[in-house]
N, C-alpha and C. Protein backbone atom coordinates (compact mmCIF):
# COMPACT_ATOMS: atom_id res chain seq x y z
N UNK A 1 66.59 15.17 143.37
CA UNK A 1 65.16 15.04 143.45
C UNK A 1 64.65 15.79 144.68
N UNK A 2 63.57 16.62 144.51
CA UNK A 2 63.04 17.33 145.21
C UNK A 2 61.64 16.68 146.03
N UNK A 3 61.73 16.50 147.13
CA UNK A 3 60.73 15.81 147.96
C UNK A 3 59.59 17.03 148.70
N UNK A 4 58.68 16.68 148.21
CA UNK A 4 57.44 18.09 149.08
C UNK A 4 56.72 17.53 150.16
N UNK A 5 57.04 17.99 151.50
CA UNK A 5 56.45 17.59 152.65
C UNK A 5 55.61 18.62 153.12
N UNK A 6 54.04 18.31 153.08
CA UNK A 6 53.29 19.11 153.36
C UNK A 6 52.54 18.34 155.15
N UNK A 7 51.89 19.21 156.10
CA UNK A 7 51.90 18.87 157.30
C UNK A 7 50.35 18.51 157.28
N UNK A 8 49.88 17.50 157.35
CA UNK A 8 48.19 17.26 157.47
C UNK A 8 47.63 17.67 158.87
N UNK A 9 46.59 18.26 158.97
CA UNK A 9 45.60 18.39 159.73
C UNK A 9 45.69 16.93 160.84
N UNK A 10 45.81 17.34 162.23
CA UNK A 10 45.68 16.24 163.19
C UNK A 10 45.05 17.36 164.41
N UNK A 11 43.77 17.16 164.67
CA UNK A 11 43.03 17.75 166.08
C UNK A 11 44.47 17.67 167.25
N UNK A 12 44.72 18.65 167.54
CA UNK A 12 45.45 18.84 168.91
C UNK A 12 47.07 18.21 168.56
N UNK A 13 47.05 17.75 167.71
CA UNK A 13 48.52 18.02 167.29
C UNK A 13 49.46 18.87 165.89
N UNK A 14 48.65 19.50 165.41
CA UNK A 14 49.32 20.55 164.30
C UNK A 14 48.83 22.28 164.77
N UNK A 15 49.58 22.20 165.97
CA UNK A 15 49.12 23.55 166.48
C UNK A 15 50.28 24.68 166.17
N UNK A 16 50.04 25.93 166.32
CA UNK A 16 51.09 26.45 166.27
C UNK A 16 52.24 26.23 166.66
N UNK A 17 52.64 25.93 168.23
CA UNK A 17 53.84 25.54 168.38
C UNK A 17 54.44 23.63 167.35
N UNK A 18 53.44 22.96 167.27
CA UNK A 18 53.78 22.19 166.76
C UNK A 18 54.60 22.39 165.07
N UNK A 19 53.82 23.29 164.41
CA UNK A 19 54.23 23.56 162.98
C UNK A 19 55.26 24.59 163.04
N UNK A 20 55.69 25.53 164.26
CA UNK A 20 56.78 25.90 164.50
C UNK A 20 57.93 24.85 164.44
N UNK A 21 58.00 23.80 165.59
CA UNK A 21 58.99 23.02 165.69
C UNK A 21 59.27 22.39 164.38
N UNK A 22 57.87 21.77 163.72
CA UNK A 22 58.46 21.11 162.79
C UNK A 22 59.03 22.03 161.30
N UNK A 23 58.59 23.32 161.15
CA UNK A 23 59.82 24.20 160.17
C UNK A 23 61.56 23.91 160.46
N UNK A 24 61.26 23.56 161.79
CA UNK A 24 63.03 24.54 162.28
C UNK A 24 63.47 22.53 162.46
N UNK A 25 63.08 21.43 162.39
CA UNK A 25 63.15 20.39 162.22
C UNK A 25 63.03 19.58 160.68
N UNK A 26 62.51 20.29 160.25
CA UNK A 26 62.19 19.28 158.53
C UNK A 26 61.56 20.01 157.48
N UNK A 27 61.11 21.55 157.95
CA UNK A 27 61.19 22.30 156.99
C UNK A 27 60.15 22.02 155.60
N UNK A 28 58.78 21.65 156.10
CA UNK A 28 57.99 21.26 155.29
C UNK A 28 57.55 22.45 154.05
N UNK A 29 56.90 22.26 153.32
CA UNK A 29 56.60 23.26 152.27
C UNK A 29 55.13 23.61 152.40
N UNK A 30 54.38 22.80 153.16
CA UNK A 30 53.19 23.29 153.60
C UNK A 30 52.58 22.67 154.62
N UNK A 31 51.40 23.39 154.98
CA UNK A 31 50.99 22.98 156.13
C UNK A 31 49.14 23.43 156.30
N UNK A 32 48.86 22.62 156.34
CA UNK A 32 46.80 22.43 157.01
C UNK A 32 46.68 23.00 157.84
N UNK A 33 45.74 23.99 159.23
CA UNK A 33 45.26 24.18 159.94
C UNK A 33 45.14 22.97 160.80
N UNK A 34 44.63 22.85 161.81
CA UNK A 34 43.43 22.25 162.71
C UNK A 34 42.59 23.19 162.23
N UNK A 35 40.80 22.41 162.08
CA UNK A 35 39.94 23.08 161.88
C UNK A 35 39.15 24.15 162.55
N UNK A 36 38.76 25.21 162.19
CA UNK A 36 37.91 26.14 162.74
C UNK A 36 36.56 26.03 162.51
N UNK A 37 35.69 25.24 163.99
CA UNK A 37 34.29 24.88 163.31
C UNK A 37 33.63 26.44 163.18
N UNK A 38 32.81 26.90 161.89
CA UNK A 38 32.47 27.81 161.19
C UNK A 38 30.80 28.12 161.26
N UNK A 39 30.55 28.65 162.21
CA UNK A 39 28.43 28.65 162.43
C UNK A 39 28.02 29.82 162.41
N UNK A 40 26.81 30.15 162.45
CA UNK A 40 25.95 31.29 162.08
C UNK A 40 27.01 32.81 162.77
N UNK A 41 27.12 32.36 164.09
CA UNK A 41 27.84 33.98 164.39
C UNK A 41 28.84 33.45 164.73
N UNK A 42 29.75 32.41 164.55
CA UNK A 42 31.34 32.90 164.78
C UNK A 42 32.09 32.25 163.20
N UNK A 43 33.25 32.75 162.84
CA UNK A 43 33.05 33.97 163.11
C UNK A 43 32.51 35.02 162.45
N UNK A 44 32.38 35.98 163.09
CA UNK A 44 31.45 37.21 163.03
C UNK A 44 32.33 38.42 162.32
N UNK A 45 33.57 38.94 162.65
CA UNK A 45 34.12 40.39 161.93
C UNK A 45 35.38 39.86 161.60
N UNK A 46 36.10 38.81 162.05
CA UNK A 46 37.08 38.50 162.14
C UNK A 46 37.74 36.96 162.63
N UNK A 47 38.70 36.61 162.16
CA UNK A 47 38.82 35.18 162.93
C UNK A 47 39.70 35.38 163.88
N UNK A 48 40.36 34.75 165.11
CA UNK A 48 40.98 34.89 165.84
C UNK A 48 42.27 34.78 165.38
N UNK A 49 43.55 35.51 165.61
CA UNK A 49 44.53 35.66 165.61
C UNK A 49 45.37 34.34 165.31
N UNK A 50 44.59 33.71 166.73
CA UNK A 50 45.65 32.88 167.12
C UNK A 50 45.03 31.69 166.35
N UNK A 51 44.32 31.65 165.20
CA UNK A 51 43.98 30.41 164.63
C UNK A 51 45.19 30.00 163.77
N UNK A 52 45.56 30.74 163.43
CA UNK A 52 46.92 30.35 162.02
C UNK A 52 47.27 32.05 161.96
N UNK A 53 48.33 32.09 162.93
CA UNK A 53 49.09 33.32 162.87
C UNK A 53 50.06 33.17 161.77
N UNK A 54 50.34 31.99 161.27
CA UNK A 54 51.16 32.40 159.69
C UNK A 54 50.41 33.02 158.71
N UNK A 55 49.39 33.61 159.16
CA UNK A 55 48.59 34.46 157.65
C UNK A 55 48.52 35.54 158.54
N UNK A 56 48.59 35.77 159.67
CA UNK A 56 48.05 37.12 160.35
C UNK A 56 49.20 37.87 160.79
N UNK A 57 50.00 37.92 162.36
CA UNK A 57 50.89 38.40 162.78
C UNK A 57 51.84 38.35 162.33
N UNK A 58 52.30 36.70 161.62
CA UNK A 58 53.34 36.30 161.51
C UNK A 58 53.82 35.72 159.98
N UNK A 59 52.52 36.31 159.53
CA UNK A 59 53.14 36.73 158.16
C UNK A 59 54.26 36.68 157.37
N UNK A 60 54.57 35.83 156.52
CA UNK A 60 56.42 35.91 155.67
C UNK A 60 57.56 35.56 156.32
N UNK A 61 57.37 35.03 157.41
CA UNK A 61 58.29 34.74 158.83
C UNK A 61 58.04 33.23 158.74
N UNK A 62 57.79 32.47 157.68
CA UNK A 62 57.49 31.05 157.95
C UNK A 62 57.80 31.00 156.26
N UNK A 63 58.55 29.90 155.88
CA UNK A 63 58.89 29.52 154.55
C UNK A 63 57.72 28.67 153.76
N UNK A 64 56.79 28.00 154.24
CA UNK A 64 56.18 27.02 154.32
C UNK A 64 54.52 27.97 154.01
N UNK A 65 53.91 27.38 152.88
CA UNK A 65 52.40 27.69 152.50
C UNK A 65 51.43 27.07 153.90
N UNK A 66 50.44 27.61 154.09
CA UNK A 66 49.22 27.50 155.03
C UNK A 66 48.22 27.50 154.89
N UNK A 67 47.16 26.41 155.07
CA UNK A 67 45.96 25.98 154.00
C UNK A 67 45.12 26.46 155.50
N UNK A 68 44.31 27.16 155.36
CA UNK A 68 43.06 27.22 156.90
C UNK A 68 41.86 25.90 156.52
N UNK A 69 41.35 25.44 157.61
CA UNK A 69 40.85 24.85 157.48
C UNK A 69 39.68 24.46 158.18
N UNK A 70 38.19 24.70 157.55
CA UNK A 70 36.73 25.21 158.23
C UNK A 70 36.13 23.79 158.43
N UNK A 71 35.20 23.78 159.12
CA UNK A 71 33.88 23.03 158.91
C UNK A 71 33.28 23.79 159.25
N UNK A 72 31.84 23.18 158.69
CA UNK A 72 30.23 23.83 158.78
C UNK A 72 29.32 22.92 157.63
N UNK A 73 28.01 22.99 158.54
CA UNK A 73 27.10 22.50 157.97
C UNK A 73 26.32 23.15 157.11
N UNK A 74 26.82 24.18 157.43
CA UNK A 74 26.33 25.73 155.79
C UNK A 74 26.94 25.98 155.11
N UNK A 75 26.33 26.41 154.03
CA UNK A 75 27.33 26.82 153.11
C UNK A 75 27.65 27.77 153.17
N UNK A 76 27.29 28.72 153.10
CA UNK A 76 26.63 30.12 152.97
C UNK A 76 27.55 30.64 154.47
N UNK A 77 27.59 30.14 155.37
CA UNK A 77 28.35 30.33 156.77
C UNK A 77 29.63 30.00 156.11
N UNK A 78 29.76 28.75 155.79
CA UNK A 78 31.42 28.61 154.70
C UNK A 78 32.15 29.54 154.39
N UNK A 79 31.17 30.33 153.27
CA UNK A 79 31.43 31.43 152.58
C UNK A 79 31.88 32.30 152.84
N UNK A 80 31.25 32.66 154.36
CA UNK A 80 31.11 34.27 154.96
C UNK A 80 32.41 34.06 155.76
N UNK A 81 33.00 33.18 155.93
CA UNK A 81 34.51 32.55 156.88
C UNK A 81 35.48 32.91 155.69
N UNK A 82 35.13 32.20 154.96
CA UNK A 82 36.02 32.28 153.49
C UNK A 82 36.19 33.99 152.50
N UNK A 83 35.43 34.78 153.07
CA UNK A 83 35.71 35.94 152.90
C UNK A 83 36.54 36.40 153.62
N UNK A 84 37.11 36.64 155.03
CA UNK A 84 37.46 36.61 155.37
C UNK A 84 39.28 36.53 155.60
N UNK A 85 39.62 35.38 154.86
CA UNK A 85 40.86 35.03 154.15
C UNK A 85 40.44 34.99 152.64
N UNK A 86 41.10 36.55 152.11
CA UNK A 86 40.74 36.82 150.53
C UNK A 86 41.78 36.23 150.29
N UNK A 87 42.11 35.66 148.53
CA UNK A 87 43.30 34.83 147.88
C UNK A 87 44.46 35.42 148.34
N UNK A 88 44.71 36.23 148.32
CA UNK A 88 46.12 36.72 148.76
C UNK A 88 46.69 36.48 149.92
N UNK A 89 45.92 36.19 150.92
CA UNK A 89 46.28 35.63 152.03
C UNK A 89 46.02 34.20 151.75
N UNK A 90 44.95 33.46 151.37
CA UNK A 90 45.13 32.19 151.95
C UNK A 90 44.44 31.67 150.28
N UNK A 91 45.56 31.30 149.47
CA UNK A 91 45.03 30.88 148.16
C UNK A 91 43.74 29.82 147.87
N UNK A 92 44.04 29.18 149.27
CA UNK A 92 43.51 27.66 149.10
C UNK A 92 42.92 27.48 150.86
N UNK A 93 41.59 26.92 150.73
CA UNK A 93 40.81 26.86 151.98
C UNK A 93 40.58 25.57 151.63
N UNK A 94 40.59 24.96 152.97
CA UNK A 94 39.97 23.32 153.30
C UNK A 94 38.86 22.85 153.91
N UNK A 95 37.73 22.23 153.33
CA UNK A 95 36.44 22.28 154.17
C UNK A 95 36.90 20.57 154.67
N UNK A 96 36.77 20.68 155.48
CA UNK A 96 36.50 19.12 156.82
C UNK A 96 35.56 18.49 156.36
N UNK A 97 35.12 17.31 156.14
CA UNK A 97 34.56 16.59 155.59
C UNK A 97 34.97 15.31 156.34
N UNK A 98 35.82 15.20 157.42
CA UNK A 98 36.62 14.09 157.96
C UNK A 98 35.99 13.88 159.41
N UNK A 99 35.63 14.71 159.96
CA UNK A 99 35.44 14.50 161.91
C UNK A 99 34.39 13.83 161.81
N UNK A 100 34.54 12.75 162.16
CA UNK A 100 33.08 11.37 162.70
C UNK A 100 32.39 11.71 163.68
N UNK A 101 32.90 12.98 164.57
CA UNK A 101 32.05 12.73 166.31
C UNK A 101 30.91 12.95 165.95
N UNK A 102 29.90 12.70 166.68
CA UNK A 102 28.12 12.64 166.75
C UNK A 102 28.00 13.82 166.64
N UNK A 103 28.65 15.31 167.07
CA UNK A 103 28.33 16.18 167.45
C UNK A 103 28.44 16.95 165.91
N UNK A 104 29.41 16.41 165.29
CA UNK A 104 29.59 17.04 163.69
C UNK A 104 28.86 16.25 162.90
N UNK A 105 29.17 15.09 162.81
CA UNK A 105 28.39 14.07 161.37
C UNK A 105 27.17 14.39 161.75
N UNK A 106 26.42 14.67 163.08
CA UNK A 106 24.96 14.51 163.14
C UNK A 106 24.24 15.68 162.92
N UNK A 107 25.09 16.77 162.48
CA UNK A 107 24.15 18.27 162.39
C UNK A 107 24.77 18.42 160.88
N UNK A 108 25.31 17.21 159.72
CA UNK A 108 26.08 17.68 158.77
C UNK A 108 27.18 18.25 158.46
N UNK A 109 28.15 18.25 159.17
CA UNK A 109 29.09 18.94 158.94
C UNK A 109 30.50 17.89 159.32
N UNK A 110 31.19 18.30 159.33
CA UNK A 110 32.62 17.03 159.10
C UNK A 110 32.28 15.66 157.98
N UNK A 111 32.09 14.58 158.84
CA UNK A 111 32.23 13.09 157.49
C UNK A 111 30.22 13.42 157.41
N UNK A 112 30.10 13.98 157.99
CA UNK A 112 28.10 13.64 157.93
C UNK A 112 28.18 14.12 156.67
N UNK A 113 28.50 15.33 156.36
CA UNK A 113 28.08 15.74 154.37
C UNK A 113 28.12 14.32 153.76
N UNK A 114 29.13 13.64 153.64
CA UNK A 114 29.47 12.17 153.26
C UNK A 114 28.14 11.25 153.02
N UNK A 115 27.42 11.87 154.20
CA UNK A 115 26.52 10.81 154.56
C UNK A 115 25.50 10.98 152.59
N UNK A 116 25.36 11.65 152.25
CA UNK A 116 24.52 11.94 150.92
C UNK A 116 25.07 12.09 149.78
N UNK A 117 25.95 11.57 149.03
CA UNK A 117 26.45 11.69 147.44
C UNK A 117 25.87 12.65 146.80
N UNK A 118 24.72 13.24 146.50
CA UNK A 118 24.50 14.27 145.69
C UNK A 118 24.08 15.36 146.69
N UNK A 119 23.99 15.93 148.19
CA UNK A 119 24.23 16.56 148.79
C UNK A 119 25.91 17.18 148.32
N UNK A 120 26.68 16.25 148.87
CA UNK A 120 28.19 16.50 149.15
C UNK A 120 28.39 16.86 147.81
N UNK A 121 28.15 16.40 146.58
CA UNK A 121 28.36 17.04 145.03
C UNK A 121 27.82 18.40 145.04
N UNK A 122 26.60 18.70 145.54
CA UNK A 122 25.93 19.92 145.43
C UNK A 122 26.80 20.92 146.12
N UNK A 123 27.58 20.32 147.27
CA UNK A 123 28.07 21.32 147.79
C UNK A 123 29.19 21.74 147.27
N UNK A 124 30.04 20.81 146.92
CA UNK A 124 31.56 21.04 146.63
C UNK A 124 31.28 21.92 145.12
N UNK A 125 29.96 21.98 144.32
CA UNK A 125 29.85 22.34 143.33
C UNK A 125 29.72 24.21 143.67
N UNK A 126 29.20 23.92 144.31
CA UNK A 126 28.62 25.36 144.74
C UNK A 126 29.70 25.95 145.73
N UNK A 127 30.19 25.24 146.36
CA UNK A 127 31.12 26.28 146.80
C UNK A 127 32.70 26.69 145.63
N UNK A 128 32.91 25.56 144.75
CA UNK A 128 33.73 25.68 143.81
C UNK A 128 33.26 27.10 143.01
N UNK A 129 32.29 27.04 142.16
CA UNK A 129 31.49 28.25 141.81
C UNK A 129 31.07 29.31 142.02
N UNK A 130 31.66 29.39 143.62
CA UNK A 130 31.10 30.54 144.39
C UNK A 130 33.05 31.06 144.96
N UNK A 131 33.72 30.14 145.20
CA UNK A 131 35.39 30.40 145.28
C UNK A 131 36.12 30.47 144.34
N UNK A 132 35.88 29.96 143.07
CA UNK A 132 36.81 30.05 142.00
C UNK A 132 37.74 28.70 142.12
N UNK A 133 38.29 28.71 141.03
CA UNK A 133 39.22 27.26 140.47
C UNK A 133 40.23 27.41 141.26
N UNK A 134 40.42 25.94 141.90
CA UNK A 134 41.63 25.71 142.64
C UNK A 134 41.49 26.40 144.28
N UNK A 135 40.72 26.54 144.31
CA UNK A 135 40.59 27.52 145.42
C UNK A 135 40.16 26.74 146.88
N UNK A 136 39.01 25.48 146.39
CA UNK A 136 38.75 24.71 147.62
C UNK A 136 39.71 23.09 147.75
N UNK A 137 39.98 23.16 148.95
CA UNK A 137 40.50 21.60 148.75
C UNK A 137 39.74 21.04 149.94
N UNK A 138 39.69 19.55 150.07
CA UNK A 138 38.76 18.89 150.75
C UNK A 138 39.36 17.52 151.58
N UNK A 139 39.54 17.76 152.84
CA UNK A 139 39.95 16.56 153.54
C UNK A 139 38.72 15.76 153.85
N UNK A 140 38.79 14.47 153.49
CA UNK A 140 37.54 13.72 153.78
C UNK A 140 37.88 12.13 153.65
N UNK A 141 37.00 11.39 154.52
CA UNK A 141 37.06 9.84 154.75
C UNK A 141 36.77 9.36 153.21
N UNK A 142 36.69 8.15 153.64
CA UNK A 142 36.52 7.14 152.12
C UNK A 142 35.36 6.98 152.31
N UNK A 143 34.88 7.55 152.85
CA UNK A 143 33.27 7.48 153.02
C UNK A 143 32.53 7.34 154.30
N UNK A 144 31.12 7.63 154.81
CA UNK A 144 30.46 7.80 155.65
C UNK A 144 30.39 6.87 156.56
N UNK A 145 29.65 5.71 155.73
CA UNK A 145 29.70 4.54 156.64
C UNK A 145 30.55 3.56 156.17
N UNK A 146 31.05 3.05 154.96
CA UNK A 146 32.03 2.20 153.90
C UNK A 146 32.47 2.93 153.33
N UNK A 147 34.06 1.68 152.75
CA UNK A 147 34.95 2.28 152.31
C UNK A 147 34.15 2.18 150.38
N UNK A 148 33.25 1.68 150.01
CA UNK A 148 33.12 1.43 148.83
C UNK A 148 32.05 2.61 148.29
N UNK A 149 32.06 3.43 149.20
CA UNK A 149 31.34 4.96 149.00
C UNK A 149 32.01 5.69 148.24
N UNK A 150 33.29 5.18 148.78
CA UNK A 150 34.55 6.42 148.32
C UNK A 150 34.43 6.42 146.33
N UNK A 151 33.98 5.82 144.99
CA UNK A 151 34.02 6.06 144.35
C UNK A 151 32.79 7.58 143.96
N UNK A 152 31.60 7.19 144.57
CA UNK A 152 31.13 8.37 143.92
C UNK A 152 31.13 9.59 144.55
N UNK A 153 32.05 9.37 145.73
CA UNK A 153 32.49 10.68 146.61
C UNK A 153 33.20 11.01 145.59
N UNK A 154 34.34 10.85 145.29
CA UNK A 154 35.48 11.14 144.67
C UNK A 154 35.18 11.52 143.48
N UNK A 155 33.84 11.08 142.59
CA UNK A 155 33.49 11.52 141.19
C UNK A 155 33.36 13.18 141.64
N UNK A 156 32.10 13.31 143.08
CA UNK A 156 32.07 14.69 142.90
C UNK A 156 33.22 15.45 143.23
């Protein structure tokens, strides 16, 4: 039996050197970003190198798939990030939907989308439609303020 250990997203602990050690330790089959918060001008021509050098420098030198992973309170800013890493590099992008701080939930972006059920549908709809099938995946709470949100989150 074949066991798939993929590495979740943890702020300040799934950093590069961290998802280094843990290949050459347990050899996961994939692995999340830490997020890249995503706004009007950054980024702008390019993302930084050093965000997830397993799609950039270091390329094919890592056994293990690599999901990047944005927030933003735009969509449209989403997008223009998400161009950026075309399918061939990064099959599958992750929008944040998870960070509680005041500074994200309160301008919309991390668990704040949460905060509106047919907002957060509108979006995941539209960015699905605008990325293609299979293309977005979505880390997110059980909901904004309760856990009994989490059903019509999960419908959209």
């Amino acid at each position: 039996m074949r066991i798939t250990l993929h590495i979740a997203p943890m702020e300040g602990m799934t950093t590069f050197p961290m998802r280094v050690f843990l290949n050459m330790t347990s050899r996961p089959d994939g692995a999340t970003s830490p997020f890249i918060r995503v706004t009007k001008t950054f980024p702008d021509r390019g993302l930084p190198e050093t965000f997830v050098p397993e799609l950039f420098a270091l390329r094919g030198h890592y056994h293990y798939s690599i999901v990047p992973q944005f927030m933003s309170c735009d969509v449209d800013n989403f997008l223009r990030a998400c161009e950026l890493l075309p399918p061939d590099i990064a099959p599958v992008i992750e929008l944040n939907c998870g960070c509680p701080t005041p500074n994200a939930a309160g301008r919309n972006a991390g668990s704040g989308i949460l905060e509106n059920p047919d907002t957060f549908r509108a979006t995941i709809n539209h960015l699905t439609d605008r990325l293609g099938p299979k293309r977005l995946a979505v880390k997110m709470r059980v909901g904004f303020s309760d856990p009994s949100e989490f059903p019509s989150l999960l419908d959209a």
